[in-house]
PDB file of N, CA and C in Angstrom:
ATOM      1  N   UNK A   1      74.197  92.324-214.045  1.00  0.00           N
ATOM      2  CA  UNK A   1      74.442  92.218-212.613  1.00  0.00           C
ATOM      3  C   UNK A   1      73.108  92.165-211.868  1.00  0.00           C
ATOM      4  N   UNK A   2      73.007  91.162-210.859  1.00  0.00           N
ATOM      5  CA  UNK A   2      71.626  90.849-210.216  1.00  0.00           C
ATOM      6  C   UNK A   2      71.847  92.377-209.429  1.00  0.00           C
ATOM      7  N   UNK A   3      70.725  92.720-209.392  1.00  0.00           N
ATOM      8  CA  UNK A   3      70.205  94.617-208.617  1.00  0.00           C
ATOM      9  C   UNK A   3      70.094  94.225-207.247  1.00  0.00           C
ATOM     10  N   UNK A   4      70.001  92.924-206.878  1.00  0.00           N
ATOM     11  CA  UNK A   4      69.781  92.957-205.711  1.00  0.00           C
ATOM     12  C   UNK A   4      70.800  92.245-204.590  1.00  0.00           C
ATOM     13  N   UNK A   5      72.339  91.918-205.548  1.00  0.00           N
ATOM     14  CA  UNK A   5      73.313  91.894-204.706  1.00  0.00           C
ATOM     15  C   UNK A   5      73.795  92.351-203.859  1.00  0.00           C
ATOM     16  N   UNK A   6      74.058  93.721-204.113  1.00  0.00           N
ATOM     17  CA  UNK A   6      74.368  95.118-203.260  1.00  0.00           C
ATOM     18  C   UNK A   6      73.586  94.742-201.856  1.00  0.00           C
ATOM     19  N   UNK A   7      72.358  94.611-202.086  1.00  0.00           N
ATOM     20  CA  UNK A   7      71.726  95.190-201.177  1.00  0.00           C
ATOM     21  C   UNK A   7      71.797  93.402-199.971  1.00  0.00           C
ATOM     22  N   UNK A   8      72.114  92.410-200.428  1.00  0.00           N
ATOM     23  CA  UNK A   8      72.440  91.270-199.825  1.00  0.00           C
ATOM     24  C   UNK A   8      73.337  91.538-198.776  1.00  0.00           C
ATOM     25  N   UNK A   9      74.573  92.161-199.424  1.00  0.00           N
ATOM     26  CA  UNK A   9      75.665  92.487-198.885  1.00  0.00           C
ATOM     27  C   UNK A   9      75.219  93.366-197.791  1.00  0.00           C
ATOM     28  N   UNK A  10      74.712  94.574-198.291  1.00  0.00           N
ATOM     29  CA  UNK A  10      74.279  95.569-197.030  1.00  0.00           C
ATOM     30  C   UNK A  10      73.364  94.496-195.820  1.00  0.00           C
ATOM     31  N   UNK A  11      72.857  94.019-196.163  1.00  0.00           N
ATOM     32  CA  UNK A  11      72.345  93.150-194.682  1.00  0.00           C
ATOM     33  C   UNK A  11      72.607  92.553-194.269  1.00  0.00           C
ATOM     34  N   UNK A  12      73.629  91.646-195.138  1.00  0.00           N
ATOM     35  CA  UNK A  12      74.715  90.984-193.946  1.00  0.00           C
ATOM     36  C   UNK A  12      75.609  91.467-193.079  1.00  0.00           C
ATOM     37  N   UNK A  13      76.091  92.470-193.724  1.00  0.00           N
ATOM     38  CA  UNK A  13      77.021  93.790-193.287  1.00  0.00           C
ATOM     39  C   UNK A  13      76.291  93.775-192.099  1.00  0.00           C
ATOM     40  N   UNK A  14      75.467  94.842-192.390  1.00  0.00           N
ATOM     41  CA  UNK A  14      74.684  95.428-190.889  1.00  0.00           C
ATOM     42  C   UNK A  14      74.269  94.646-190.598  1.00  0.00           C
ATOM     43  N   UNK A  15      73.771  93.403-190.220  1.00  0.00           N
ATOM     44  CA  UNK A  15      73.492  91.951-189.796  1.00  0.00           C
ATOM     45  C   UNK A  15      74.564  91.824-188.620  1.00  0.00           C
ATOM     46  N   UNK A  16      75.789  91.262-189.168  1.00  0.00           N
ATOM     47  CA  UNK A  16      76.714  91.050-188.695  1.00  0.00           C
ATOM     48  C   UNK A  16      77.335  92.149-187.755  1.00  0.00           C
ATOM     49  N   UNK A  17      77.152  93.446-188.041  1.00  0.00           N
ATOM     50  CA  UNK A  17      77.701  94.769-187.191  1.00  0.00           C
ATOM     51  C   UNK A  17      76.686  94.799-186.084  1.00  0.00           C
ATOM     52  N   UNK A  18      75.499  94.581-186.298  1.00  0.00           N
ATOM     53  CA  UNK A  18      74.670  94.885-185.074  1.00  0.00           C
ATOM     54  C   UNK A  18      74.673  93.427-184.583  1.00  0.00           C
ATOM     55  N   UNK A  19      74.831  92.140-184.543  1.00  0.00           N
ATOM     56  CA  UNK A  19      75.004  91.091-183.815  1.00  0.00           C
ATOM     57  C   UNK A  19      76.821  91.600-182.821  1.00  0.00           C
ATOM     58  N   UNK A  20      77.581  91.726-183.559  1.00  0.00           N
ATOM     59  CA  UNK A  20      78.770  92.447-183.055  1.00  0.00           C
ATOM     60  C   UNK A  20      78.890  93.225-182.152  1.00  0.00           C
ATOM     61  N   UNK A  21      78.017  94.023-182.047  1.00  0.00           N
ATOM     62  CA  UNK A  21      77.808  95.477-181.235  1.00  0.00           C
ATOM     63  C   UNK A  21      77.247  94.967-180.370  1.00  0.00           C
ATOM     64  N   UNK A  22      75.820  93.912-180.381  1.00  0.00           N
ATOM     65  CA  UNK A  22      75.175  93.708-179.117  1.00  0.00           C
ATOM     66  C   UNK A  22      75.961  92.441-178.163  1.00  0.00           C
ATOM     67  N   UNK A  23      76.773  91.570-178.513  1.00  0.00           N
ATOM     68  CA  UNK A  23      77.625  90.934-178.392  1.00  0.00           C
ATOM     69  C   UNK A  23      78.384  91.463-176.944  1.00  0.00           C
ATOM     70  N   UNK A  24      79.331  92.334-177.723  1.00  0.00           N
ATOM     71  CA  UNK A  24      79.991  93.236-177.006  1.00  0.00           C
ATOM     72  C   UNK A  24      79.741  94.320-176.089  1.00  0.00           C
ATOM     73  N   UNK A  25      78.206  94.635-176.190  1.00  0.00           N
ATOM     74  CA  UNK A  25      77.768  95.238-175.251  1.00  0.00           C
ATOM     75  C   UNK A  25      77.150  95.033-174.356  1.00  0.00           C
ATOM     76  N   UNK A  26      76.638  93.442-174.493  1.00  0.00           N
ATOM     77  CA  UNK A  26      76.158  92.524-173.435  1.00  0.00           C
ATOM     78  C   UNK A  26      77.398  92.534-172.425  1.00  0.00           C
ATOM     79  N   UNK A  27      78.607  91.928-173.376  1.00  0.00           N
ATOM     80  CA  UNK A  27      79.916  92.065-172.096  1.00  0.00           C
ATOM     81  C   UNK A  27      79.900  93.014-171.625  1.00  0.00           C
ATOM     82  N   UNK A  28      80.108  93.800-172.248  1.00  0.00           N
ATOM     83  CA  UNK A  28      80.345  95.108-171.648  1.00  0.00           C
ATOM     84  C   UNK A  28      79.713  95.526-170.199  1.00  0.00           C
ATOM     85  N   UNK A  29      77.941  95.265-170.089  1.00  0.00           N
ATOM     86  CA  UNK A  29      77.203  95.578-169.767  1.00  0.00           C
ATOM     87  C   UNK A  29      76.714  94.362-167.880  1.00  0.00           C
ATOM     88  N   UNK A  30      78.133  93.175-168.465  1.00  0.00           N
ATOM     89  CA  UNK A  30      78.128  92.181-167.428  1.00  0.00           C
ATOM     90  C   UNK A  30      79.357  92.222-166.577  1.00  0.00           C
ATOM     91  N   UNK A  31      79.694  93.008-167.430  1.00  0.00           N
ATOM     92  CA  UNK A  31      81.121  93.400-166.602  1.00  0.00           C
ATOM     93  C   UNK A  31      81.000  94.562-165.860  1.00  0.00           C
ATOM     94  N   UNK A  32      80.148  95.166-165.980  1.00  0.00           N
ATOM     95  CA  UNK A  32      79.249  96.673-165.323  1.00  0.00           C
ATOM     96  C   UNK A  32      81.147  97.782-165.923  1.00  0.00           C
ATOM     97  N   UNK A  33      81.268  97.697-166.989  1.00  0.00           N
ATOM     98  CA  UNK A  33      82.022  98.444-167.630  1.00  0.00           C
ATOM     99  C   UNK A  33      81.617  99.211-169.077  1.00  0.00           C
ATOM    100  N   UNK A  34      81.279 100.308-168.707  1.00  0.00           N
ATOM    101  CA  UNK A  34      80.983 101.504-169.853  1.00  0.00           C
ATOM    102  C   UNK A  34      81.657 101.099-171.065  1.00  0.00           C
ATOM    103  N   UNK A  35      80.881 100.600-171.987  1.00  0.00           N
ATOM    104  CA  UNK A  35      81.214 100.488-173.531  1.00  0.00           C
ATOM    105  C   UNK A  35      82.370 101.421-174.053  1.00  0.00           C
ATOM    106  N   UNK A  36      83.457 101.078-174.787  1.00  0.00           N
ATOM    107  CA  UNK A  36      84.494 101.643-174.879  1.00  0.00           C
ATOM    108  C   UNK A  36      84.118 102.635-176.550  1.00  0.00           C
ATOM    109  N   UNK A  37      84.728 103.574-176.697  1.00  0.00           N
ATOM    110  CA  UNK A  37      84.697 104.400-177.677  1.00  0.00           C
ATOM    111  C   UNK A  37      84.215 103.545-179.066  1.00  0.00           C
ATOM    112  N   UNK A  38      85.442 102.651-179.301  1.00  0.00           N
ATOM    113  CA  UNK A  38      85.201 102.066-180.512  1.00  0.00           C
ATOM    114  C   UNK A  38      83.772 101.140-180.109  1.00  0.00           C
ATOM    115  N   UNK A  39      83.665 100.704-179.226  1.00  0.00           N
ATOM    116  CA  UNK A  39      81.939 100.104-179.549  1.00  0.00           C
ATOM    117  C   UNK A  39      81.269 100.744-180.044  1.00  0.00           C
ATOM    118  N   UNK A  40      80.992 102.360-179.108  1.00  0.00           N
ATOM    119  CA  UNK A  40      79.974 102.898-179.834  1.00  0.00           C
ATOM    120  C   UNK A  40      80.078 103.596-180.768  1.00  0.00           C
ATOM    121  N   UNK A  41      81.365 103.590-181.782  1.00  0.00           N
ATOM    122  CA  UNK A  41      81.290 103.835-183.225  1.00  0.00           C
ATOM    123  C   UNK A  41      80.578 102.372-183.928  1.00  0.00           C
ATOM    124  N   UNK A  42      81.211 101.652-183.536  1.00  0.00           N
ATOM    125  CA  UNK A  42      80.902 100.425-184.118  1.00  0.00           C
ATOM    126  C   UNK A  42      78.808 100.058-184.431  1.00  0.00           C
ATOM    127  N   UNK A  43      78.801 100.842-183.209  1.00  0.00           N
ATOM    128  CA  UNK A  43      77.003 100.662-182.943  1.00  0.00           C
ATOM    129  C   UNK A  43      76.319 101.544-183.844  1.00  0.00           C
ATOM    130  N   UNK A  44      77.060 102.886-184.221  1.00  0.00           N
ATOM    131  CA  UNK A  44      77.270 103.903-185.170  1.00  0.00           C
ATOM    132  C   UNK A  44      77.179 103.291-186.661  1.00  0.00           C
ATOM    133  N   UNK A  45      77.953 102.494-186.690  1.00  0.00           N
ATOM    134  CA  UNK A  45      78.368 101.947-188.480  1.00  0.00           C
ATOM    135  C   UNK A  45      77.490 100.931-188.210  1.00  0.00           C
ATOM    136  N   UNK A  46      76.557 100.460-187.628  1.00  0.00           N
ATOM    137  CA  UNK A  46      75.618  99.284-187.876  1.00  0.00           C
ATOM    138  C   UNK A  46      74.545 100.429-188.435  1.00  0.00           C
ATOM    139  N   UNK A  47      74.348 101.196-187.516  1.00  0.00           N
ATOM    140  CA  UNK A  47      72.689 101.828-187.477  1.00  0.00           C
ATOM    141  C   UNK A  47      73.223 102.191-189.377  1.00  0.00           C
ATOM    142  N   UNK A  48      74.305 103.167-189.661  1.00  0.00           N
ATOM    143  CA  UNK A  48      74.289 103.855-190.782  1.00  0.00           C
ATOM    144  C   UNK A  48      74.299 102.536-191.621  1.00  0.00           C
ATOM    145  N   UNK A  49      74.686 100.895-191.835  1.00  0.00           N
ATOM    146  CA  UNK A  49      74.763 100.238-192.428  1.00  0.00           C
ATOM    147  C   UNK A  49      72.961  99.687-193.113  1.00  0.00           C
ATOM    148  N   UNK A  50      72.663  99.967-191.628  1.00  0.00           N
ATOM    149  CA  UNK A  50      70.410  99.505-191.228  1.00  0.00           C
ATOM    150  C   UNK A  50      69.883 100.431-192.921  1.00  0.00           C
ATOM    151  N   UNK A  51      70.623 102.023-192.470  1.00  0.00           N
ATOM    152  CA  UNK A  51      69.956 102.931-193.095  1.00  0.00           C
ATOM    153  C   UNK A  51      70.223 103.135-194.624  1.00  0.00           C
ATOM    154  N   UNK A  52      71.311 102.962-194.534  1.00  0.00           N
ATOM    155  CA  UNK A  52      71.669 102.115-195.833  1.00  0.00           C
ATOM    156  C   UNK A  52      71.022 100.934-196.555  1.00  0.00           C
ATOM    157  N   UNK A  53      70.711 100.188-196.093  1.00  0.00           N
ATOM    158  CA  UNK A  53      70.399  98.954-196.568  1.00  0.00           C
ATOM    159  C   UNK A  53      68.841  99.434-197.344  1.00  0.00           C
ATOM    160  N   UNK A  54      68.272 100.130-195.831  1.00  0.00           N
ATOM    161  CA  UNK A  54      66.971 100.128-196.499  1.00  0.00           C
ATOM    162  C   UNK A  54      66.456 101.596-197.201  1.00  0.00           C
ATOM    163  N   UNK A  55      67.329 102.548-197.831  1.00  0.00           N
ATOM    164  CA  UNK A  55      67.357 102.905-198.349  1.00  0.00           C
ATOM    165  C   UNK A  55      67.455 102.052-199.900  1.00  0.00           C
ATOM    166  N   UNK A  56      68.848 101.885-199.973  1.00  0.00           N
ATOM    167  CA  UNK A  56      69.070 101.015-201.371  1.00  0.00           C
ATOM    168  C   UNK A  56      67.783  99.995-201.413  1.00  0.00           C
ATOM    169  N   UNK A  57      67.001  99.321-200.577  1.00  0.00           N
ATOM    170  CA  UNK A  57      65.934  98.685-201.180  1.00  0.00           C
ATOM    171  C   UNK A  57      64.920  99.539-201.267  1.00  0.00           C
ATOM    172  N   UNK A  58      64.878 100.401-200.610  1.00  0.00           N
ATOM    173  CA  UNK A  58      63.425 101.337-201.506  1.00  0.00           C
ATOM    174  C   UNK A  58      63.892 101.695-202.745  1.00  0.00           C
ATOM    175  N   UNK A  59      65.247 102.151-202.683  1.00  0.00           N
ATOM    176  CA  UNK A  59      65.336 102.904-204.372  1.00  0.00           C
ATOM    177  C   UNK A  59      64.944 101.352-205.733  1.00  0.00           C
ATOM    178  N   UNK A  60      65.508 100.322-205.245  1.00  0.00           N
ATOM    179  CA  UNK A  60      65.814  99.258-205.843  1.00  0.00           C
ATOM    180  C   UNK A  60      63.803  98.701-206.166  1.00  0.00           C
ATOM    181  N   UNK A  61      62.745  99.241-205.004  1.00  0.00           N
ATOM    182  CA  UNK A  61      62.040  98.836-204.959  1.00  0.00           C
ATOM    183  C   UNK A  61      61.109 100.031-205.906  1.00  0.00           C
ATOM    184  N   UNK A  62      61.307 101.009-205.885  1.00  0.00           N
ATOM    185  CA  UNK A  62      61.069 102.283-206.512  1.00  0.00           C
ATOM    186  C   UNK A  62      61.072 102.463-207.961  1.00  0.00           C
ATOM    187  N   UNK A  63      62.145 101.709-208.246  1.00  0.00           N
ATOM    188  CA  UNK A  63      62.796 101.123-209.768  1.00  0.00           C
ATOM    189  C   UNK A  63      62.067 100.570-210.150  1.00  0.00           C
ATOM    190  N   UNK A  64      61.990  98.983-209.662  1.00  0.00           N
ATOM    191  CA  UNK A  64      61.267  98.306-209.925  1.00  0.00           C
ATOM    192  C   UNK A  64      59.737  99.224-210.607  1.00  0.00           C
ATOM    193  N   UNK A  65      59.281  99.622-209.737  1.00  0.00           N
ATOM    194  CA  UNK A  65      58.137  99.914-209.902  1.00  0.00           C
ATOM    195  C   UNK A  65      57.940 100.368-210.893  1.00  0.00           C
ATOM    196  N   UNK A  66      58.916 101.495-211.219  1.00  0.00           N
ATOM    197  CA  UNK A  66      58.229 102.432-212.176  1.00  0.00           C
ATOM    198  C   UNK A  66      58.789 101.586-213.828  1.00  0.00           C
ATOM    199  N   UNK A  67      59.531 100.574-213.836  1.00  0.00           N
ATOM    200  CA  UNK A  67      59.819  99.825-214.873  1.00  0.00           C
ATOM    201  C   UNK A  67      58.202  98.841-214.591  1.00  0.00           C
ATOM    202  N   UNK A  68      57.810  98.644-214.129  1.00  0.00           N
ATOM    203  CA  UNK A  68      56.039  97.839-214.305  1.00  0.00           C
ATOM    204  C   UNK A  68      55.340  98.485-214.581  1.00  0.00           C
ATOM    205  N   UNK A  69      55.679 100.138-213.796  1.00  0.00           N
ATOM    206  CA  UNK A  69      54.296 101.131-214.633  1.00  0.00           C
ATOM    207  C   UNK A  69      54.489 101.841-215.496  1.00  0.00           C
ATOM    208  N   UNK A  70      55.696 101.627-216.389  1.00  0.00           N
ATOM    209  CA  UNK A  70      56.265 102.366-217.928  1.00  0.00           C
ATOM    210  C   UNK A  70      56.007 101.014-218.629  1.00  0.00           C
ATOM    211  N   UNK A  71      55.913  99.728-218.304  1.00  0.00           N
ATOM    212  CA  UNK A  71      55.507  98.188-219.218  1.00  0.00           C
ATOM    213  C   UNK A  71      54.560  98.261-219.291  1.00  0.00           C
ATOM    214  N   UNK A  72      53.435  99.119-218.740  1.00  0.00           N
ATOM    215  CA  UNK A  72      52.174  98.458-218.649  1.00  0.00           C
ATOM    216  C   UNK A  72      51.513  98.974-220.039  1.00  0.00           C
ATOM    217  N   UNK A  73      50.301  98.392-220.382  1.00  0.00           N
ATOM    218  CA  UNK A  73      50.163  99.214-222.266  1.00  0.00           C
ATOM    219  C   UNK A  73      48.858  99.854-221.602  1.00  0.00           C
TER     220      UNK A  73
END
């Protein structure tokens, strides 16, 4: 399995959640109407999607590493 699928997914994910969120909060924000509950969960599950993402690429990047500095002779 490519290691770095997962983490594709996570940025489109949160890609797509935070284009979503700002979307909707532009309306929101032109309509001079206070963002409704579920937006700002929604703005919620982007950020945790962000933190996610770049978590799993440090670990993924972390890996990496230490498989180059256990190869090395």
């Amino acid at each position: 399995m490519d290691p770095f699928l997962p983490i594709q997914w996570l940025l489109w994910a949160a890609a797509g959640a935070v284009v979503l969120g700002e979307v909707l909060g532009w309306r929101a924000r032109r309509t001079q109407h206070r963002s409704s509950r579920w937006q700002r969960r929604l703005r919620w599950v982007a950020i945790l999607f962000l933190v996610a993402a770049v978590l799993w690429f440090g670990i993924v990047v972390l890996d990496f590493l230490a498989f180059v500095r256990s190869s090395e002779v």
